[in-house]
N, C-alpha and C. Protein backbone atom coordinates (compact mmCIF):
# COMPACT_ATOMS: atom_id res chain seq x y z
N UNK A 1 8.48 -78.58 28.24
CA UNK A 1 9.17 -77.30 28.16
C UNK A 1 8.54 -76.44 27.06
N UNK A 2 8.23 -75.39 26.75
CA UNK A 2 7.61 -74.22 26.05
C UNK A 2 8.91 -73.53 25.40
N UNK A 3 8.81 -73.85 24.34
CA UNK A 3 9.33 -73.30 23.24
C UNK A 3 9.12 -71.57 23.07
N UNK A 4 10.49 -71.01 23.56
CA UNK A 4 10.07 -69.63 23.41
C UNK A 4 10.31 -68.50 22.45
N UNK A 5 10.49 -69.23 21.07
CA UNK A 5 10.23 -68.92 20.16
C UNK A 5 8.96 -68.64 19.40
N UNK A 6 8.54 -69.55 19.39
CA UNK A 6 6.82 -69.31 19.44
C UNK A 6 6.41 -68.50 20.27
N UNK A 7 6.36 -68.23 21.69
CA UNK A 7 6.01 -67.31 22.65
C UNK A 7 5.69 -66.37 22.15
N UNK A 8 7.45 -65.75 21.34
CA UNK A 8 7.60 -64.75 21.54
C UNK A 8 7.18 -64.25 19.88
N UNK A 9 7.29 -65.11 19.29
CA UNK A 9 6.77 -64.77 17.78
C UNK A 9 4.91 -64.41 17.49
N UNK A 10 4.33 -65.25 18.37
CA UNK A 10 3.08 -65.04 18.68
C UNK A 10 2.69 -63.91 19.69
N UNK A 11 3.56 -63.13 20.56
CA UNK A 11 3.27 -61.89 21.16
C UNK A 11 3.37 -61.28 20.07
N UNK A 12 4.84 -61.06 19.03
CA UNK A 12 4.86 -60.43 18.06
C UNK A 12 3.48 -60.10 17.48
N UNK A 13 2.96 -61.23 16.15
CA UNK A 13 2.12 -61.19 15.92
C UNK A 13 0.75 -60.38 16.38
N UNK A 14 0.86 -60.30 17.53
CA UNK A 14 -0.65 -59.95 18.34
C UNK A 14 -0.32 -58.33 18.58
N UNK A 15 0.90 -57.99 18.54
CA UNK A 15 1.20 -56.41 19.15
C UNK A 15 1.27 -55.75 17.44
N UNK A 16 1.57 -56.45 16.49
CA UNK A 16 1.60 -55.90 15.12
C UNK A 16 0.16 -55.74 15.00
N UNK A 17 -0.69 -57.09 15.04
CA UNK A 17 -2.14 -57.00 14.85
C UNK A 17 -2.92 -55.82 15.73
N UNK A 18 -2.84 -55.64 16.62
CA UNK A 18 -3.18 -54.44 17.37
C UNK A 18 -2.83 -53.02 16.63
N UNK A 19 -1.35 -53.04 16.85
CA UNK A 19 -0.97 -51.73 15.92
C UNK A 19 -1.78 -51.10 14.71
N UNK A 20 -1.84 -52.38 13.89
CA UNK A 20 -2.47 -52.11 12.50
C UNK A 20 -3.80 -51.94 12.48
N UNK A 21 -4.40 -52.25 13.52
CA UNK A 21 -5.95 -52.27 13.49
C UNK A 21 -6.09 -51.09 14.43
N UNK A 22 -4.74 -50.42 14.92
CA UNK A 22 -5.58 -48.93 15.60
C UNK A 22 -4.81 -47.85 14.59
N UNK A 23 -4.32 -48.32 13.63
CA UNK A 23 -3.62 -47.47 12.66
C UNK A 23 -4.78 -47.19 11.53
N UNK A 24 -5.73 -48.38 11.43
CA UNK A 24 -6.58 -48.67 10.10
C UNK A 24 -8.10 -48.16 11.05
N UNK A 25 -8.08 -48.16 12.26
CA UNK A 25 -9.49 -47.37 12.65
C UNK A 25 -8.79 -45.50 12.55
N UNK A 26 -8.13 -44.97 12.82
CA UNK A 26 -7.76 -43.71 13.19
C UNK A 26 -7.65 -43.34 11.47
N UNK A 27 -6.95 -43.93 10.52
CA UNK A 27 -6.96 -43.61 9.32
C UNK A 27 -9.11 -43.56 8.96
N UNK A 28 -10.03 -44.03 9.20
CA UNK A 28 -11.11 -44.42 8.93
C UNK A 28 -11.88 -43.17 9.44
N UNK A 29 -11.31 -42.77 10.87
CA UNK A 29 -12.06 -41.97 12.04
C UNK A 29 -11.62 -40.34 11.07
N UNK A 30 -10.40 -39.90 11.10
CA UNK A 30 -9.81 -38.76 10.11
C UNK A 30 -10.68 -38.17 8.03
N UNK A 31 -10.32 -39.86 7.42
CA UNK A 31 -11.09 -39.44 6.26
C UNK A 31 -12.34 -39.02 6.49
N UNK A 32 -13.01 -40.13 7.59
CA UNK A 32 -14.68 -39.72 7.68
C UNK A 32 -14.83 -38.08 8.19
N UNK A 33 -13.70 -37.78 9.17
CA UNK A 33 -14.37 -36.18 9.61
C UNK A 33 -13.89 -35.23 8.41
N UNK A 34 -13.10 -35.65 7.20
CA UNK A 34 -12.03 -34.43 6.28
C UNK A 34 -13.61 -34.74 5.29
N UNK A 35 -14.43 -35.97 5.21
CA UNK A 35 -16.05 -36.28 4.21
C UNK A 35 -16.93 -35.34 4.70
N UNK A 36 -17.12 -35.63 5.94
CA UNK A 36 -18.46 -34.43 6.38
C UNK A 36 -17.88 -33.03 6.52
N UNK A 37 -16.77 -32.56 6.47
CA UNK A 37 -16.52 -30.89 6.64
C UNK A 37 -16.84 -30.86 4.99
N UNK A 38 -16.37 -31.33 4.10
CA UNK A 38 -17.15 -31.30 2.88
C UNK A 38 -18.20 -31.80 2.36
N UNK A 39 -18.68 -32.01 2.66
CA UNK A 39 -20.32 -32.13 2.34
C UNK A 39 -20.80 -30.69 3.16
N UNK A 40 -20.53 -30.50 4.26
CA UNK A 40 -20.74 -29.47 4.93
C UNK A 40 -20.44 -28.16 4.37
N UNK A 41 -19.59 -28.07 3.58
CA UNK A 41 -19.13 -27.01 2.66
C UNK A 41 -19.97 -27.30 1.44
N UNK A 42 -20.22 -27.92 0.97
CA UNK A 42 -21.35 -27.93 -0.32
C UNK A 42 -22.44 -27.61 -0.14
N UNK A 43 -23.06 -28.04 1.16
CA UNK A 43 -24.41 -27.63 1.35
C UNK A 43 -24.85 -26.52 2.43
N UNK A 44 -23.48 -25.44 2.41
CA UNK A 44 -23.72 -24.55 3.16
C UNK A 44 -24.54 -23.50 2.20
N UNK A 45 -25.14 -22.25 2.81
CA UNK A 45 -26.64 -22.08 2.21
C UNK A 45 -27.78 -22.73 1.49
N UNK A 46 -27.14 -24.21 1.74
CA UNK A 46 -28.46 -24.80 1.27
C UNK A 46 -30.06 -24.66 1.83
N UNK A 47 -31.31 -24.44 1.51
CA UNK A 47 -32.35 -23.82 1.85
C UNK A 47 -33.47 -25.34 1.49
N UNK A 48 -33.64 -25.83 2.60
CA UNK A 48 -34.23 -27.03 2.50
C UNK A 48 -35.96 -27.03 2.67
N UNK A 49 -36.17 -24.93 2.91
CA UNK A 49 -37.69 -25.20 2.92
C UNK A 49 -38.01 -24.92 0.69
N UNK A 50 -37.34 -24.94 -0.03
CA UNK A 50 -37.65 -24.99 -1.24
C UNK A 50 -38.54 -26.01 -1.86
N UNK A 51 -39.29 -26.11 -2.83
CA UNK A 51 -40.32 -26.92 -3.06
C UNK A 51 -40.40 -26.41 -3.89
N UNK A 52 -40.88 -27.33 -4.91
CA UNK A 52 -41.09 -27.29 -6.54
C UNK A 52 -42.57 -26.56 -6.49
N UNK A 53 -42.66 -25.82 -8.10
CA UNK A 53 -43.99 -25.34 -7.79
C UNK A 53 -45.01 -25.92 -8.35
């Protein structure tokens, strides 16, 4: 007989683990695009044909 406590504690487990790992990519996916609009703002008019003389 299958103990459905465990079953159901181990679906638990696996639907939390999911959750948190699409909570901890989307938190990852957001900072990275809020990094490049700034950098993008720092190096706007930047002039990359310049060269030392």
């Amino acid at each position: 007989m299958v103990n459905t406590s465990n079953t159901a504690m181990a679906g638990r487990t696996f639907w939390s683990s999911l959750a948190a790992v699409s909570l901890l990519l989307l938190i990852m996916q957001v900072s990275g695009n809020e990094e490049s609009q700034l950098i993008k703002d720092i190096m706007t008019g930047y002039n990359k044909n310049i060269r030392p003389s």
